[in-house]
Protein backbone atom coordinates (compact mmCIF):
# COMPACT_ATOMS: atom_id res chain seq x y z
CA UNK A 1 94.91 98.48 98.64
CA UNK A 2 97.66 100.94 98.00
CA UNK A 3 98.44 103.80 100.74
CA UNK A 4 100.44 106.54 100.85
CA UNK A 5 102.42 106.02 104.20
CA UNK A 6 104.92 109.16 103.84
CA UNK A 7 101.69 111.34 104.66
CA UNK A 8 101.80 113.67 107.16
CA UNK A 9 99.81 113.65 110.20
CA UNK A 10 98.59 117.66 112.05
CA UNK A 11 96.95 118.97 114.58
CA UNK A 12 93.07 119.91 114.44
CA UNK A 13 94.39 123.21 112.84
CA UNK A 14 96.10 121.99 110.14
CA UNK A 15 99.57 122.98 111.30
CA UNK A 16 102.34 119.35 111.06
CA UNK A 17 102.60 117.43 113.85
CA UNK A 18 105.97 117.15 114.77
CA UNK A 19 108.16 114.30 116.35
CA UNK A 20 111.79 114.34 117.94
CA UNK A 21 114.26 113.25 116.50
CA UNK A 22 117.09 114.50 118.54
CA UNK A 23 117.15 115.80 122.42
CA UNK A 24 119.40 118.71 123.52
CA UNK A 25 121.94 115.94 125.87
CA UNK A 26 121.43 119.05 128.60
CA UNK A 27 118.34 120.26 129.20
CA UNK A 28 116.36 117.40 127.05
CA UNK A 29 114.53 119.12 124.65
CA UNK A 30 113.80 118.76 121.18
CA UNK A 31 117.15 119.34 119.10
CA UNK A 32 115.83 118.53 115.90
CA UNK A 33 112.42 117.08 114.97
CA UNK A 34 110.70 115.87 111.78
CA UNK A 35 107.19 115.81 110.80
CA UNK A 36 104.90 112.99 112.58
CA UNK A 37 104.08 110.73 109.10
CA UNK A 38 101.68 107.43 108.53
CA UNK A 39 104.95 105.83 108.47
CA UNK A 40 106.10 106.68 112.00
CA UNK A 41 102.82 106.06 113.66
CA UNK A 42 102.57 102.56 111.92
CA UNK A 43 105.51 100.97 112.38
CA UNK A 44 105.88 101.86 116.22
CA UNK A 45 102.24 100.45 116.41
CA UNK A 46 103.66 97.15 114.92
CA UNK A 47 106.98 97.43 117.14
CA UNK A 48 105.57 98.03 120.19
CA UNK A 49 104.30 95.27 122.52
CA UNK A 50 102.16 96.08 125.19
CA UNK A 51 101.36 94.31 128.63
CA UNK A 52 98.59 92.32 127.60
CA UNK A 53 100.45 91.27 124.62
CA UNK A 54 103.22 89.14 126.86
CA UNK A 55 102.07 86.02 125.40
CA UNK A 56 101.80 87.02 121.85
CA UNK A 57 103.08 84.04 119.67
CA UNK A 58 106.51 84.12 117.72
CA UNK A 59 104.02 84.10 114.26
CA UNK A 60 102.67 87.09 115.06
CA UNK A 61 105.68 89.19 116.53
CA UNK A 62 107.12 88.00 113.35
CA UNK A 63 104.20 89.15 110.88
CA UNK A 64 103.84 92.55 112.34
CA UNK A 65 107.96 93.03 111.97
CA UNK A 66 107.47 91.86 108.31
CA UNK A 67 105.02 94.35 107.80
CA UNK A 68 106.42 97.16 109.86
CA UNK A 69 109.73 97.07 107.19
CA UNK A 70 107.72 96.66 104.32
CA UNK A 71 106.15 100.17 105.39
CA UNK A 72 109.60 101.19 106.46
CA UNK A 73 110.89 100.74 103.37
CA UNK A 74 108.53 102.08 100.59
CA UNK A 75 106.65 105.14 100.47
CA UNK A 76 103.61 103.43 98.78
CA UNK A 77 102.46 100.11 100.19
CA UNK A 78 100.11 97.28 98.35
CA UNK A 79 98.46 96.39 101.93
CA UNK A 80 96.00 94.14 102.53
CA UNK A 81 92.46 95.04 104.18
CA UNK A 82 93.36 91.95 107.33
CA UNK A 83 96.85 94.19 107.80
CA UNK A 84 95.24 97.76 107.49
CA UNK A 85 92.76 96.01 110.41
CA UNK A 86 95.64 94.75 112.46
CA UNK A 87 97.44 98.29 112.27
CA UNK A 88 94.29 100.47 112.97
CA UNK A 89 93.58 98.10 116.25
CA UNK A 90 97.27 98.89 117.39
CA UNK A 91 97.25 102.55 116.60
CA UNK A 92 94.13 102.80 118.46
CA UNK A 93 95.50 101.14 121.52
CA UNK A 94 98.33 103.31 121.50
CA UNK A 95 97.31 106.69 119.98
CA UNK A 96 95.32 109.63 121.16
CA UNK A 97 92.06 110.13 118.78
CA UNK A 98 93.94 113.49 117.03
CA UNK A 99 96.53 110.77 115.80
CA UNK A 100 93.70 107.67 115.58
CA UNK A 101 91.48 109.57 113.49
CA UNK A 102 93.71 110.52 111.15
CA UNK A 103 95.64 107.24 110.16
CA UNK A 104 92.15 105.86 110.01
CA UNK A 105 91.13 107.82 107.54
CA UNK A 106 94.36 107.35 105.65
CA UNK A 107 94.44 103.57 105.69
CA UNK A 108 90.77 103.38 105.00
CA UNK A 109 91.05 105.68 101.80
């Protein structure tokens, strides 16, 4: 299935959700920011490794890196429905359900 991973995420209102991109080396806040996308939330979800992950084998750390630069690198992925499971189980364990619901509605379109 193809998906559009440049899509923007929002809030309930509709307004963007917005991520830092660059802290004020000061005080710490946001600098400069960019829109939260698909993109963003999907590849971190395939980056990160969580605590009950320690033992996850080389196969798969190397799997989800493959797949987190083929999203990385294209605006339209040809994904299949065993890696749009695999992301929406990671998003979930790492996302609140304003962020959840919304890339699983985009990956499942």
């Amino acid at each position: 299935m193809k998906i559009n991973f440049a899509q923007p995420l929002t809030t309930i209102e509709g307004t963007p959700l917005m991520r830092t991109t660059q802290s004020c080396p000061t005080c710490g806040r946001a600098a400069e920011s960019e829109p939260l996308t698909l993109r963003s939330v999907c590849t971190n979800a395939l980056l990160t490794q969580t605590q009950d992950e320690a033992n996850l084998p080389g196969e798969e750390k190397v799997r989800r890196y493959n797949l987190a630069l083929q999203i990385s690198n294209e605006d339209v992925v040809d994904i299949s429905p065993k890696d749009v499971g695999l992301v929406q189980e990671l998003v979930a364990r790492l996302y609140t359900p304003l962020v959840v619901g919304q890339v699983w509605g985009m990956l499942d379109s």
